[in-house]
PDB file of N, CA and C in Angstrom:
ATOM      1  N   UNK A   1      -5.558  10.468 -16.125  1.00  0.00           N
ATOM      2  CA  UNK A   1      -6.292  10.641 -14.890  1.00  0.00           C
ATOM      3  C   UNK A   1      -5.465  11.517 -13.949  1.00  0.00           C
ATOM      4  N   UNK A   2      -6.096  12.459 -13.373  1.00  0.00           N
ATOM      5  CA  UNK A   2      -5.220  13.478 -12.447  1.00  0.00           C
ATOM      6  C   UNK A   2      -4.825  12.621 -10.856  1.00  0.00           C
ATOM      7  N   UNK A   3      -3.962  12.907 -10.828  1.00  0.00           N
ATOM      8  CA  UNK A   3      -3.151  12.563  -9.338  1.00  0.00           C
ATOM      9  C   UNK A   3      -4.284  12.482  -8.390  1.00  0.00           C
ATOM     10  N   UNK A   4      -5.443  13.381  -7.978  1.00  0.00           N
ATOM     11  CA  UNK A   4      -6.195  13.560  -6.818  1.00  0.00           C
ATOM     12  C   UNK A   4      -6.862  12.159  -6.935  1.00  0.00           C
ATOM     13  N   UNK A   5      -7.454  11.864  -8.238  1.00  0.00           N
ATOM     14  CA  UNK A   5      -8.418  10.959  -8.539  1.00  0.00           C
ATOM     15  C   UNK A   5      -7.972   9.667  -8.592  1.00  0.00           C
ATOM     16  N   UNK A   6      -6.598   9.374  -9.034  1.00  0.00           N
ATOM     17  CA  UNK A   6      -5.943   8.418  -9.270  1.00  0.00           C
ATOM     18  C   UNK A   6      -5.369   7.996  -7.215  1.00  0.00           C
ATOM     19  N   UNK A   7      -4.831   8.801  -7.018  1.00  0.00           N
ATOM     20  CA  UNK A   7      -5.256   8.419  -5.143  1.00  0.00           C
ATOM     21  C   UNK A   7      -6.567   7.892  -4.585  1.00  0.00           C
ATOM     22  N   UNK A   8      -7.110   8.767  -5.195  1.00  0.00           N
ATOM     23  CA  UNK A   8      -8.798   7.797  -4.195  1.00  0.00           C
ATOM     24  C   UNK A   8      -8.798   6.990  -4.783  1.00  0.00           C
ATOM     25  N   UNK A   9      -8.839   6.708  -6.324  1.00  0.00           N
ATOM     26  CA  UNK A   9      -9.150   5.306  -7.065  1.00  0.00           C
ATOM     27  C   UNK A   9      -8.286   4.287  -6.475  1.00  0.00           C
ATOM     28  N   UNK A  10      -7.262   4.554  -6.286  1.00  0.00           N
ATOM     29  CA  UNK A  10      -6.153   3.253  -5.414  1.00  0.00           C
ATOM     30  C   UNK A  10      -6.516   3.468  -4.142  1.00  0.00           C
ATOM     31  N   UNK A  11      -6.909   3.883  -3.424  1.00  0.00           N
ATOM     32  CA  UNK A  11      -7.581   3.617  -1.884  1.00  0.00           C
ATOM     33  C   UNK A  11      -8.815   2.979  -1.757  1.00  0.00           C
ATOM     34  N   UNK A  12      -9.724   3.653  -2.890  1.00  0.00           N
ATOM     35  CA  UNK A  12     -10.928   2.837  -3.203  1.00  0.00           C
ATOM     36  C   UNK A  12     -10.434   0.874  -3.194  1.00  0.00           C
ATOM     37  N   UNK A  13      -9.703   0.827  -4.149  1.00  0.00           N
ATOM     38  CA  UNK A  13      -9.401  -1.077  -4.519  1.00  0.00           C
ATOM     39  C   UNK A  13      -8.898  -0.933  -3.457  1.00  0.00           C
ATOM     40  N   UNK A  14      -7.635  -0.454  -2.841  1.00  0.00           N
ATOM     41  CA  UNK A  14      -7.164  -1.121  -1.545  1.00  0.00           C
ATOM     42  C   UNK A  14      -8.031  -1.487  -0.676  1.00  0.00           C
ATOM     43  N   UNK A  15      -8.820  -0.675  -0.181  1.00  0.00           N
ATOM     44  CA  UNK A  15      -9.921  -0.531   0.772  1.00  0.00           C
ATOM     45  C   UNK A  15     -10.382  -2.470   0.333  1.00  0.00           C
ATOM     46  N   UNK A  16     -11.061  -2.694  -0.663  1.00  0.00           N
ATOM     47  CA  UNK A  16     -11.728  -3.315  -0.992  1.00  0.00           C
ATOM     48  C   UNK A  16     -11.139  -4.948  -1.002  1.00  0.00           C
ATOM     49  N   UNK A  17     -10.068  -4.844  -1.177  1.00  0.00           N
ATOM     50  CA  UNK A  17      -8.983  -5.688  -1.783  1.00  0.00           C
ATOM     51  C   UNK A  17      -8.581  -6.047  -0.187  1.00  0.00           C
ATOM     52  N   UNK A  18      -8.166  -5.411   0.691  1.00  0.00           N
ATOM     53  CA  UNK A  18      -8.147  -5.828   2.303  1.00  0.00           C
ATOM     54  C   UNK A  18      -9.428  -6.813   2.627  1.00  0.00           C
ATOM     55  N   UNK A  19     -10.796  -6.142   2.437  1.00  0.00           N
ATOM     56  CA  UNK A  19     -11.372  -7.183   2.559  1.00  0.00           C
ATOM     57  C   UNK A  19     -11.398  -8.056   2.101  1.00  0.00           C
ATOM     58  N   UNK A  20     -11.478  -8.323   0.710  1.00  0.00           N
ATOM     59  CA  UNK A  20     -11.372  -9.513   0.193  1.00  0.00           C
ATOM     60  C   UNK A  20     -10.225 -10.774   0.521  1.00  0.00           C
ATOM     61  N   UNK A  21      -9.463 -10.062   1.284  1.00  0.00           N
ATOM     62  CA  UNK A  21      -7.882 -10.800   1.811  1.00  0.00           C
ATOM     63  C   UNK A  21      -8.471 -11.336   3.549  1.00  0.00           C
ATOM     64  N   UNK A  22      -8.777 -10.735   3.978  1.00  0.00           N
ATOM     65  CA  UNK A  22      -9.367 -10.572   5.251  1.00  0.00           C
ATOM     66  C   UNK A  22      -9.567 -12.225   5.640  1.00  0.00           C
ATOM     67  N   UNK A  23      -8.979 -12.930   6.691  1.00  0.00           N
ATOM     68  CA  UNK A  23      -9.030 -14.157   6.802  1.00  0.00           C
ATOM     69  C   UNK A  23     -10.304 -14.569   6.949  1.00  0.00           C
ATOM     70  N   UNK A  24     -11.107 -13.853   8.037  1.00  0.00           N
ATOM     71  CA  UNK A  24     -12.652 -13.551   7.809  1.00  0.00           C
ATOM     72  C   UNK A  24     -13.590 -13.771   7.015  1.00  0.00           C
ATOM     73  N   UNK A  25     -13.211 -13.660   5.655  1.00  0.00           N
ATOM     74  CA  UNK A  25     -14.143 -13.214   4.442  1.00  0.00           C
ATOM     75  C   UNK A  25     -14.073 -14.465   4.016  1.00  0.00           C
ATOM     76  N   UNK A  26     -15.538 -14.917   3.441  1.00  0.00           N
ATOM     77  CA  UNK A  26     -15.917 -15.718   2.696  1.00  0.00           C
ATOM     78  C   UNK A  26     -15.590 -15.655   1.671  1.00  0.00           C
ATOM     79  N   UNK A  27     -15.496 -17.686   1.198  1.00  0.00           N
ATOM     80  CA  UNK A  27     -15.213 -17.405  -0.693  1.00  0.00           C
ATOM     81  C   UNK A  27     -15.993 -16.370  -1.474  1.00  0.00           C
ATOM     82  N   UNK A  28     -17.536 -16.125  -1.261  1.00  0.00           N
ATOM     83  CA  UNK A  28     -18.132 -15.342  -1.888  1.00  0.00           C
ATOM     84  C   UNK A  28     -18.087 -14.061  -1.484  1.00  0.00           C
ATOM     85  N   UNK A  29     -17.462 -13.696  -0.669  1.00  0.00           N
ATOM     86  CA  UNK A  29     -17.511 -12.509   0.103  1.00  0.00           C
ATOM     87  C   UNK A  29     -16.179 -11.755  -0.795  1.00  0.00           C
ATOM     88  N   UNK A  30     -15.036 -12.775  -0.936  1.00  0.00           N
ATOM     89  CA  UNK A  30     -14.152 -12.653  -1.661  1.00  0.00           C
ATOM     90  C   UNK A  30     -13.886 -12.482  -2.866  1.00  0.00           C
ATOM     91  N   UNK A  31     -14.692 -13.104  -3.587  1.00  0.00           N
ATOM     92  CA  UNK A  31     -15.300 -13.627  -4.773  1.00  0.00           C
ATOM     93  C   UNK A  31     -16.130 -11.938  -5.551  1.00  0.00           C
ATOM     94  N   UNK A  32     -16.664 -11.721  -4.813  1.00  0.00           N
ATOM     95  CA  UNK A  32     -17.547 -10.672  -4.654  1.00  0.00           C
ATOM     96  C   UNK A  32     -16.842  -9.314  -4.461  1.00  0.00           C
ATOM     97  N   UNK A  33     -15.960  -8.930  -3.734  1.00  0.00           N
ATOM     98  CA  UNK A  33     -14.453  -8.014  -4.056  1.00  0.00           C
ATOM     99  C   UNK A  33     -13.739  -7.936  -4.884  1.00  0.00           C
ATOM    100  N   UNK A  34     -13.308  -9.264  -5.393  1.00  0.00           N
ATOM    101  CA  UNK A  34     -12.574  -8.918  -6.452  1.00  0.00           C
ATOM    102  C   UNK A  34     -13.624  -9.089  -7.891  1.00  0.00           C
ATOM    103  N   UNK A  35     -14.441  -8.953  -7.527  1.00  0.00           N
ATOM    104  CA  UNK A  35     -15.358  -8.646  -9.236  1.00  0.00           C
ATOM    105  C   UNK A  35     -15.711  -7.488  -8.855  1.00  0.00           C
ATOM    106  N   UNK A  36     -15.703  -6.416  -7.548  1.00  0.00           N
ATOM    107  CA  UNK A  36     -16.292  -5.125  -7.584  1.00  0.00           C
ATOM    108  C   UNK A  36     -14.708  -4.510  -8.080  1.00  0.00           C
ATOM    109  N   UNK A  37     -13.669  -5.247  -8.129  1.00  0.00           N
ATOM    110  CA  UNK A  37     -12.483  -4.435  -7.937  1.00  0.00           C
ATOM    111  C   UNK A  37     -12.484  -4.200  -9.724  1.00  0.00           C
ATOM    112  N   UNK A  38     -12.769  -5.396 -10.370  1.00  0.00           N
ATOM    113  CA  UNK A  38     -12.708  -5.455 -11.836  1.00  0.00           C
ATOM    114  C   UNK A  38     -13.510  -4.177 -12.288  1.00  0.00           C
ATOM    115  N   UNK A  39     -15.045  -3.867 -11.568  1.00  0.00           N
ATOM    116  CA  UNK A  39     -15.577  -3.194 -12.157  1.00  0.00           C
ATOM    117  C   UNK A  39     -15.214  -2.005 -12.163  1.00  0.00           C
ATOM    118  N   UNK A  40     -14.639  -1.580 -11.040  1.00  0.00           N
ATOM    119  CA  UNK A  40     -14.469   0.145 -10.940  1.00  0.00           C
ATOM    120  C   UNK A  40     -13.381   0.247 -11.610  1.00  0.00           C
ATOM    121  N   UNK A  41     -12.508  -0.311 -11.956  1.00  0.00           N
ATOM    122  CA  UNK A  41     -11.359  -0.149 -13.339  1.00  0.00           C
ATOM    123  C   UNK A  41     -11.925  -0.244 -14.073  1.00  0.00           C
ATOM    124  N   UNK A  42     -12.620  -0.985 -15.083  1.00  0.00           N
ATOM    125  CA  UNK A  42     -13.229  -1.124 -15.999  1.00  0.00           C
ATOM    126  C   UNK A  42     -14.266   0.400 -16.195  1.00  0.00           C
ATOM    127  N   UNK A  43     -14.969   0.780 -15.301  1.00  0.00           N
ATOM    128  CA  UNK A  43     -15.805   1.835 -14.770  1.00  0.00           C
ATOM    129  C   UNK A  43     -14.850   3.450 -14.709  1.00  0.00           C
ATOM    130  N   UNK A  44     -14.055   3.304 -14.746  1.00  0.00           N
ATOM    131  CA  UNK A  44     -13.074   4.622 -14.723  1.00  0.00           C
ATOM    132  C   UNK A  44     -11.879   4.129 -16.021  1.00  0.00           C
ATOM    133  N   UNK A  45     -12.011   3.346 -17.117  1.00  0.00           N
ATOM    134  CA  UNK A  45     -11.477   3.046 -18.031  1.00  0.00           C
ATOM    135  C   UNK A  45      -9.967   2.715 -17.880  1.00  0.00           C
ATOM    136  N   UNK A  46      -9.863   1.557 -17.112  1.00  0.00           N
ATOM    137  CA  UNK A  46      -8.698   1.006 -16.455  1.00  0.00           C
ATOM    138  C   UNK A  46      -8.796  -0.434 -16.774  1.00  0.00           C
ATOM    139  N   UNK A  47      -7.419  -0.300 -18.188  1.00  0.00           N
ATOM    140  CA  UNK A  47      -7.483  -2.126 -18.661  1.00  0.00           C
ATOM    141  C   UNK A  47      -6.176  -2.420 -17.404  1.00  0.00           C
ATOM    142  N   UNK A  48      -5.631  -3.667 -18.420  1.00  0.00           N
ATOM    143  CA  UNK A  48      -4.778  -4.530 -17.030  1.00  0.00           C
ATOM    144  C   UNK A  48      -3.484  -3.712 -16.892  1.00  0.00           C
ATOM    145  N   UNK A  49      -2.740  -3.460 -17.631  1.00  0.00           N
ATOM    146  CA  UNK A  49      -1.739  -2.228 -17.587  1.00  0.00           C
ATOM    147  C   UNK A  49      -2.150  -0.969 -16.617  1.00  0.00           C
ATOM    148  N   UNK A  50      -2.676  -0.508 -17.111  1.00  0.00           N
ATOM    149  CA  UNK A  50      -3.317   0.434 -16.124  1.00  0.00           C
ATOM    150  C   UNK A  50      -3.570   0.333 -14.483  1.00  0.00           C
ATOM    151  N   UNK A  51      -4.373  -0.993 -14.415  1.00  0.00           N
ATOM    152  CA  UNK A  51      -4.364  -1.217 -13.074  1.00  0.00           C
ATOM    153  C   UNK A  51      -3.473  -1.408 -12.406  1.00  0.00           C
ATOM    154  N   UNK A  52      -2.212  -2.171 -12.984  1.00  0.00           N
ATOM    155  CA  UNK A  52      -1.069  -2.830 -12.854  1.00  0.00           C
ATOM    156  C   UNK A  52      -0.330  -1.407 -11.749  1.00  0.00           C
ATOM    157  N   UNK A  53      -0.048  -0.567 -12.766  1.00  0.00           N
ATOM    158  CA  UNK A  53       0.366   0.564 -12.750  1.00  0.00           C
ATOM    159  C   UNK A  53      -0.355   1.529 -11.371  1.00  0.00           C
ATOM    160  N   UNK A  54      -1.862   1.315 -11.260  1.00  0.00           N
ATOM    161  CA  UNK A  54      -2.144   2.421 -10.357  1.00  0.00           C
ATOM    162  C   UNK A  54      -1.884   1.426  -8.998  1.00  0.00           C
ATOM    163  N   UNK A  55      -1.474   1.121  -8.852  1.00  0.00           N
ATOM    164  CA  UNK A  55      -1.435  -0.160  -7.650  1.00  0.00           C
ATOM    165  C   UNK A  55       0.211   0.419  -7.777  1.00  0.00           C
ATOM    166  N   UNK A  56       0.685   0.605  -8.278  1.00  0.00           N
ATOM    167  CA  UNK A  56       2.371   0.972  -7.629  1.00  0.00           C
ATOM    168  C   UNK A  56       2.952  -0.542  -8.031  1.00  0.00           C
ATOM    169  N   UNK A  57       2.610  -1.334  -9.147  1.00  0.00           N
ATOM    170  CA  UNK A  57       3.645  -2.547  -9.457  1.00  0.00           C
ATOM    171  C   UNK A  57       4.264  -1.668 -11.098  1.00  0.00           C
ATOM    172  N   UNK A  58       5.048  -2.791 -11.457  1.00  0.00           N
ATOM    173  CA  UNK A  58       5.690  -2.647 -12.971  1.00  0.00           C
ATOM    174  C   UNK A  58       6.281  -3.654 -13.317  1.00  0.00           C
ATOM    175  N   UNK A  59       5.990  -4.032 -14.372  1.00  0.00           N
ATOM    176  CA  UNK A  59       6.666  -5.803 -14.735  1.00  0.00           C
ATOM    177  C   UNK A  59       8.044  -5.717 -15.252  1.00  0.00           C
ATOM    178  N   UNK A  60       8.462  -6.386 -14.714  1.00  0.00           N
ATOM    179  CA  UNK A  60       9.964  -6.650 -14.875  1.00  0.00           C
ATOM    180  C   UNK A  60       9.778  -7.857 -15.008  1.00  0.00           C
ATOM    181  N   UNK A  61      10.452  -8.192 -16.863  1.00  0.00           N
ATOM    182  CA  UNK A  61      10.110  -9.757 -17.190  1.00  0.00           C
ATOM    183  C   UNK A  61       8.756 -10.742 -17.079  1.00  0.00           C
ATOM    184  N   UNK A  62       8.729 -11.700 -15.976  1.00  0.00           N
ATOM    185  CA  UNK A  62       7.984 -12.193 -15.864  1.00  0.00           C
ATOM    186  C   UNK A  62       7.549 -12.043 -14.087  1.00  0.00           C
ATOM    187  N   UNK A  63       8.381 -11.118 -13.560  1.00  0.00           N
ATOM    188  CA  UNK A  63       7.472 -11.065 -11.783  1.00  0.00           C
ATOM    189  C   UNK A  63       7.580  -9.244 -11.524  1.00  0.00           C
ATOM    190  N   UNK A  64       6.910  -9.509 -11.015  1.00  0.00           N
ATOM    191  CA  UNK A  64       6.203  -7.852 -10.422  1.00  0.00           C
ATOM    192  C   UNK A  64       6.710  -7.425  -9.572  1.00  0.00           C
ATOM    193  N   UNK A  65       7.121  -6.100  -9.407  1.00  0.00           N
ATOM    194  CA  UNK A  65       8.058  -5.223  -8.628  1.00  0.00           C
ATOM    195  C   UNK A  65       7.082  -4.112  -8.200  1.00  0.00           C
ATOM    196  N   UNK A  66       7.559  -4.303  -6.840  1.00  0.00           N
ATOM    197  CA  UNK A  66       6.206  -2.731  -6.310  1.00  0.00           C
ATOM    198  C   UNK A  66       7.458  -1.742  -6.853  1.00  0.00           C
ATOM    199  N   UNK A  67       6.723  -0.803  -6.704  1.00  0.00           N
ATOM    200  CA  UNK A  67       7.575   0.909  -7.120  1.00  0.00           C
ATOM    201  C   UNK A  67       6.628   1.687  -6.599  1.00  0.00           C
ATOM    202  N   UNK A  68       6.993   2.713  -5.445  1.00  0.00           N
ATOM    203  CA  UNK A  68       6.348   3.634  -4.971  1.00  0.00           C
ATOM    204  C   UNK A  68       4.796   3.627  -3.894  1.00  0.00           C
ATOM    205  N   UNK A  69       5.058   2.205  -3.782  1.00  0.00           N
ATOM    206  CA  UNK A  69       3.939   1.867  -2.890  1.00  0.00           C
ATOM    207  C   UNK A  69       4.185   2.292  -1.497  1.00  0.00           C
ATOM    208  N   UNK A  70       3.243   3.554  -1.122  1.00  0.00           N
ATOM    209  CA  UNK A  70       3.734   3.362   0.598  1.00  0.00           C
ATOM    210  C   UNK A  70       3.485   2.422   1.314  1.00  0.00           C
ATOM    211  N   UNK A  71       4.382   2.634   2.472  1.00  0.00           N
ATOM    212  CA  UNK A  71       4.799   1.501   3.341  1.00  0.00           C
ATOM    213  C   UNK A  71       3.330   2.168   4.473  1.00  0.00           C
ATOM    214  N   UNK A  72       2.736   1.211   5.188  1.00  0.00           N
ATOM    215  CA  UNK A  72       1.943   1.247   6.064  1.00  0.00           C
ATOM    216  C   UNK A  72       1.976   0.605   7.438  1.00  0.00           C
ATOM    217  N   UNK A  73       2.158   1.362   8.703  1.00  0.00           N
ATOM    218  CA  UNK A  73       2.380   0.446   9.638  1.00  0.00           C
ATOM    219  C   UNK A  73       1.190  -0.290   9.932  1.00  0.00           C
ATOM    220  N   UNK A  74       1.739  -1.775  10.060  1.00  0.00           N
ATOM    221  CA  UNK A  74       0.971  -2.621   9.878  1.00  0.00           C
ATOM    222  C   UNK A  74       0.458  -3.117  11.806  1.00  0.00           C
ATOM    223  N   UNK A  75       1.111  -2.654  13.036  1.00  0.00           N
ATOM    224  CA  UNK A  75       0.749  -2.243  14.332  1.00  0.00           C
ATOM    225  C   UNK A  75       0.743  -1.464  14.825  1.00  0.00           C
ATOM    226  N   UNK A  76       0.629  -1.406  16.180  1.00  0.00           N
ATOM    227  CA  UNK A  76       1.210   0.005  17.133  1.00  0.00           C
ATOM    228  C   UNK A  76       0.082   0.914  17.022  1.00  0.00           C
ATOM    229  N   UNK A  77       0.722   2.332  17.797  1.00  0.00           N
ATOM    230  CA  UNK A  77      -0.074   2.882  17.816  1.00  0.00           C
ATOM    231  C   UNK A  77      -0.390   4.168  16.418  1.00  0.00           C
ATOM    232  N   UNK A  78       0.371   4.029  15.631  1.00  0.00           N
ATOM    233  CA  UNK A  78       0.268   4.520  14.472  1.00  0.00           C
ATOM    234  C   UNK A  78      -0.215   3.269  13.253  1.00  0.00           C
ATOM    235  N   UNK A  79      -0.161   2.165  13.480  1.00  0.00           N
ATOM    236  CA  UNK A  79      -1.218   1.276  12.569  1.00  0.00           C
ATOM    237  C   UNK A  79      -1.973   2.260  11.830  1.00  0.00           C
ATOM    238  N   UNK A  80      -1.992   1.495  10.090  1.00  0.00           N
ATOM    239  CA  UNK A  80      -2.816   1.650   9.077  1.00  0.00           C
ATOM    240  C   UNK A  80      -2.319   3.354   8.542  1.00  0.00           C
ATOM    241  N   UNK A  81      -1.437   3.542   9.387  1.00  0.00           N
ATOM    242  CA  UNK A  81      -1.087   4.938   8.699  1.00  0.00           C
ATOM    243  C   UNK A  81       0.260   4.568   8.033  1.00  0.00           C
ATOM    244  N   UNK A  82       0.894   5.946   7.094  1.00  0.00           N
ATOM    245  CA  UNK A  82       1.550   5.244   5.777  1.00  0.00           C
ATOM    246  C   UNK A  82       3.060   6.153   6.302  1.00  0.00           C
ATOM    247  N   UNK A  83       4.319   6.097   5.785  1.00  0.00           N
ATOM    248  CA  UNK A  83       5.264   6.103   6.938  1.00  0.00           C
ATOM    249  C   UNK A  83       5.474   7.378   6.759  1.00  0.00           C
ATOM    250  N   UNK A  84       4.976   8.383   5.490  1.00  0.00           N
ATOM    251  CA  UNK A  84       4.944   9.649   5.456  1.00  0.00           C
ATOM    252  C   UNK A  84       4.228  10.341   6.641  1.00  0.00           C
ATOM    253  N   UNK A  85       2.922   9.676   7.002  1.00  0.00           N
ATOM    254  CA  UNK A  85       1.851  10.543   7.409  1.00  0.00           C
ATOM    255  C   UNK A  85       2.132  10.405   9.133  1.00  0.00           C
ATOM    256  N   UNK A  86       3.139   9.440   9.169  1.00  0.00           N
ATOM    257  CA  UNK A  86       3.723   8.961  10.729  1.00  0.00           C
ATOM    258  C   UNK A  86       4.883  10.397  10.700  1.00  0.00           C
ATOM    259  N   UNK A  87       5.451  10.385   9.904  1.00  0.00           N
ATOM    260  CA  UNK A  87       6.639  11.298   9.806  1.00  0.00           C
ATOM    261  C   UNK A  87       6.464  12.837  10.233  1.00  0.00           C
ATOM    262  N   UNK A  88       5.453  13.158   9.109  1.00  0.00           N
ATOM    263  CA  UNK A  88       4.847  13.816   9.851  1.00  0.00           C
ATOM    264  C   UNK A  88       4.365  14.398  11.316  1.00  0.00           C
ATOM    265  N   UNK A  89       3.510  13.231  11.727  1.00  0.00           N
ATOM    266  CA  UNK A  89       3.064  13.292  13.033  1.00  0.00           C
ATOM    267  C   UNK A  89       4.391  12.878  14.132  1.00  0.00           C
ATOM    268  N   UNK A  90       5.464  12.287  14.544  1.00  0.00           N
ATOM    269  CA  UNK A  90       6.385  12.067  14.960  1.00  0.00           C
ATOM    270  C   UNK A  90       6.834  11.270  14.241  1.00  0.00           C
ATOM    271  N   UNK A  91       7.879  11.890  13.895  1.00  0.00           N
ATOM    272  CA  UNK A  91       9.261  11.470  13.133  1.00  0.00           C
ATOM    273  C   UNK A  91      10.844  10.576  14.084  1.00  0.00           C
ATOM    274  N   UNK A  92      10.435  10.923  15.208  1.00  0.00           N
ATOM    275  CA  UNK A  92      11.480  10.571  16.444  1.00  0.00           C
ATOM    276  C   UNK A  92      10.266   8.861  16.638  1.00  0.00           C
ATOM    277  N   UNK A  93       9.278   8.820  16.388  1.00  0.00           N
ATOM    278  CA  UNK A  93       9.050   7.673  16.589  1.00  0.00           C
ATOM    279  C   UNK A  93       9.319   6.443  15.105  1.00  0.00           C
ATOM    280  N   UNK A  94       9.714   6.855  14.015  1.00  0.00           N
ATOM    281  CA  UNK A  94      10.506   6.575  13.248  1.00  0.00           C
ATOM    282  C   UNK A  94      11.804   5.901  13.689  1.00  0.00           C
ATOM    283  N   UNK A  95      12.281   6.902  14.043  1.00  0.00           N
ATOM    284  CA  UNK A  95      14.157   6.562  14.238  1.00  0.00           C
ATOM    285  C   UNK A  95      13.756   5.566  16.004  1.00  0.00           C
ATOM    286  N   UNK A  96      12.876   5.899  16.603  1.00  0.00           N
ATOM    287  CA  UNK A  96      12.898   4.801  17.701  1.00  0.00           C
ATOM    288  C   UNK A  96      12.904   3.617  17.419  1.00  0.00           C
ATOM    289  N   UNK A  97      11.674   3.278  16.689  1.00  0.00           N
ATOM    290  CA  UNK A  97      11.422   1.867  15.380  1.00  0.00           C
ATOM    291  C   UNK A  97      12.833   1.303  14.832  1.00  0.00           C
ATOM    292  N   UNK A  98      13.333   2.113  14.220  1.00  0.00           N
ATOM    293  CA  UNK A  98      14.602   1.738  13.739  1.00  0.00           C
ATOM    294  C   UNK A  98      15.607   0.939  14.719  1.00  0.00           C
ATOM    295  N   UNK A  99      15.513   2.104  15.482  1.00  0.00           N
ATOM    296  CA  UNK A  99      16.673   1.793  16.953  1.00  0.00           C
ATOM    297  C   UNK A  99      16.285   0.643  17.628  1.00  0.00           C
ATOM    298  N   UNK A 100      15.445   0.261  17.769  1.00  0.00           N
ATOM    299  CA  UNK A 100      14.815  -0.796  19.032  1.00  0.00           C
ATOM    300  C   UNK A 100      14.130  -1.605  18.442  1.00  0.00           C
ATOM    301  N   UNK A 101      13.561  -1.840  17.616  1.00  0.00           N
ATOM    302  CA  UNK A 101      12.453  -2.646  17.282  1.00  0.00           C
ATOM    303  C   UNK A 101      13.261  -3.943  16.290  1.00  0.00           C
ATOM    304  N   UNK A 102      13.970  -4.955  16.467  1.00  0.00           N
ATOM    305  CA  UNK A 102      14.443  -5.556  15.785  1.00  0.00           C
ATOM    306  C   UNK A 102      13.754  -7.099  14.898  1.00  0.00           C
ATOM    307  N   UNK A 103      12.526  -7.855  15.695  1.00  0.00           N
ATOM    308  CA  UNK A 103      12.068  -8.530  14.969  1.00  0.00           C
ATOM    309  C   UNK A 103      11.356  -8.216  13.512  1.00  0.00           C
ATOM    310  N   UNK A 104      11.025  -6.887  13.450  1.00  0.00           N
ATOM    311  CA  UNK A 104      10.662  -7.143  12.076  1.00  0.00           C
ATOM    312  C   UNK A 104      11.483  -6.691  10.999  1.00  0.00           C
ATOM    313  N   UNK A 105      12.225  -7.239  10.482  1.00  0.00           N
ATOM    314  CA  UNK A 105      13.597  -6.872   9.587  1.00  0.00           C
ATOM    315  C   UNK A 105      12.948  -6.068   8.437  1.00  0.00           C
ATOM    316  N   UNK A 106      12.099  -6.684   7.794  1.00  0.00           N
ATOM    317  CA  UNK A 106      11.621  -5.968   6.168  1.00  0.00           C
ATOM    318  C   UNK A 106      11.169  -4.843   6.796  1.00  0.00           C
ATOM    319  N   UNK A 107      10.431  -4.133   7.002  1.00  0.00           N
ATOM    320  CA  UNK A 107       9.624  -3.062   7.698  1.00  0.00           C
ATOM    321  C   UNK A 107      11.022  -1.814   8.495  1.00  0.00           C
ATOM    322  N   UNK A 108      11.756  -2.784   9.159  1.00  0.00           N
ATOM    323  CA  UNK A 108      13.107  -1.960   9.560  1.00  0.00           C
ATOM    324  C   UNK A 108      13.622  -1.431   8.302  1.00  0.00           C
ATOM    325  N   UNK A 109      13.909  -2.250   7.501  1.00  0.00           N
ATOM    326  CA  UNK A 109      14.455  -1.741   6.353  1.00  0.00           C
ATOM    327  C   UNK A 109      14.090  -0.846   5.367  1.00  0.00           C
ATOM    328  N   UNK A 110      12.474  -0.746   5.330  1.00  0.00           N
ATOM    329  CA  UNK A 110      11.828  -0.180   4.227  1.00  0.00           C
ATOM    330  C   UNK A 110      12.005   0.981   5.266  1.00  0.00           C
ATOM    331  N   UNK A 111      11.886   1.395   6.776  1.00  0.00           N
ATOM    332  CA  UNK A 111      11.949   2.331   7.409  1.00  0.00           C
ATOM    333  C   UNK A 111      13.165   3.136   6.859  1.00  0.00           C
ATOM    334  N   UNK A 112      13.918   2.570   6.882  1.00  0.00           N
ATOM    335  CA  UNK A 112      15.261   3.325   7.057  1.00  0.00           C
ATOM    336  C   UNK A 112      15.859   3.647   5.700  1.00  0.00           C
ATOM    337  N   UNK A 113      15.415   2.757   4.718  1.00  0.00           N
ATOM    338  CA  UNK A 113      15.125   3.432   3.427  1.00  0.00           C
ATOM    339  C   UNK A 113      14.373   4.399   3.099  1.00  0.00           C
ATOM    340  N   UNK A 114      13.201   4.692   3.783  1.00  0.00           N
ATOM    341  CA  UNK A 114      12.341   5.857   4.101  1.00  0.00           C
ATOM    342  C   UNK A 114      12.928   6.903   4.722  1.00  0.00           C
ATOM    343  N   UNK A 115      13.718   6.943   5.381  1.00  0.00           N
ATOM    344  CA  UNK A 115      14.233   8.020   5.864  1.00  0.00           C
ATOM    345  C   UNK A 115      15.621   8.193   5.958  1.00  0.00           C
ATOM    346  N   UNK A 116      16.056   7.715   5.075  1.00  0.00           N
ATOM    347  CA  UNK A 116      17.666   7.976   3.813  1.00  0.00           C
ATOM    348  C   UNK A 116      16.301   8.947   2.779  1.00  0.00           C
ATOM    349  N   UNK A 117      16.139   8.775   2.417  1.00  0.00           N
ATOM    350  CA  UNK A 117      14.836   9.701   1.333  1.00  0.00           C
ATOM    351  C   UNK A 117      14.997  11.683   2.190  1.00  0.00           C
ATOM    352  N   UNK A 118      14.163  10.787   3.158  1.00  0.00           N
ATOM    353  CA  UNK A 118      13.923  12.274   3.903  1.00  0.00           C
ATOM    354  C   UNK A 118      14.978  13.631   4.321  1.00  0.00           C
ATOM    355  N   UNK A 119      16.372  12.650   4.218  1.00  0.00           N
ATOM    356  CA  UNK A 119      17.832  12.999   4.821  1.00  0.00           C
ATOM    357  C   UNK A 119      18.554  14.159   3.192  1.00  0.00           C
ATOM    358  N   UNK A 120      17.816  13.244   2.557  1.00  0.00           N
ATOM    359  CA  UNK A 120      18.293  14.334   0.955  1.00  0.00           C
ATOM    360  C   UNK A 120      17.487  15.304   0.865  1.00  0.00           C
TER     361      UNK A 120
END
């Protein structure tokens, strides 16, 4: 599957897969997401490996390791955008995050691992 297609196809389930997570959402509402999620893999010829894989995990042993999943700010005023597409758009609000923002440790970290990346 080419890169372009294999992006929308993982935005497609994400998309879908939020709702179904969504505190909001009904068992069947839920229920009902993750059997549309089965189908469009199944529908673009995506067994469980595969899916595994376009989702950015990889099994190691017996527990699952993301690899290459972007990071998404999850508030603020850049919310739902991914830390490339922030970088992009201001990059100094990056290193502010870093600098000041101390309650959220994981997110600090994946930041600044994000931009040790950018520095090479």
């Amino acid at each position: 599957m080419e890169t372009r297609n294999t992006t929308e196809l993982a935005q497609k389930i994400e998309k879908i897969a939020r709702l179904a997570f969504d505190r909001g959402a009904t068992n069947g509402e839920a229920a009902t997401a993750a059997t549309m999620i089965v189908q469009i893999a199944r529908k673009n010829g995506i067994d469980y490996d595969g899916f595994i894989n376009l989702l950015g995990f990889t099994a190691r042993g017996s527990r699952m390791c993301m690899t290459n999943v972007p990071v998404v700010m999850p508030f603020g005023k850049y919310r739902g955008r991914t830390l490339d597409e922030i970088y992009l758009i201001d990059s100094d609000y990056l290193q502010w995050f870093v600098e000041t923002v101390t309650k959220y440790k994981q997110l600090r970290g994946q930041i600044i691992a994000f931009l040790k990346t950018k520095q090479n």
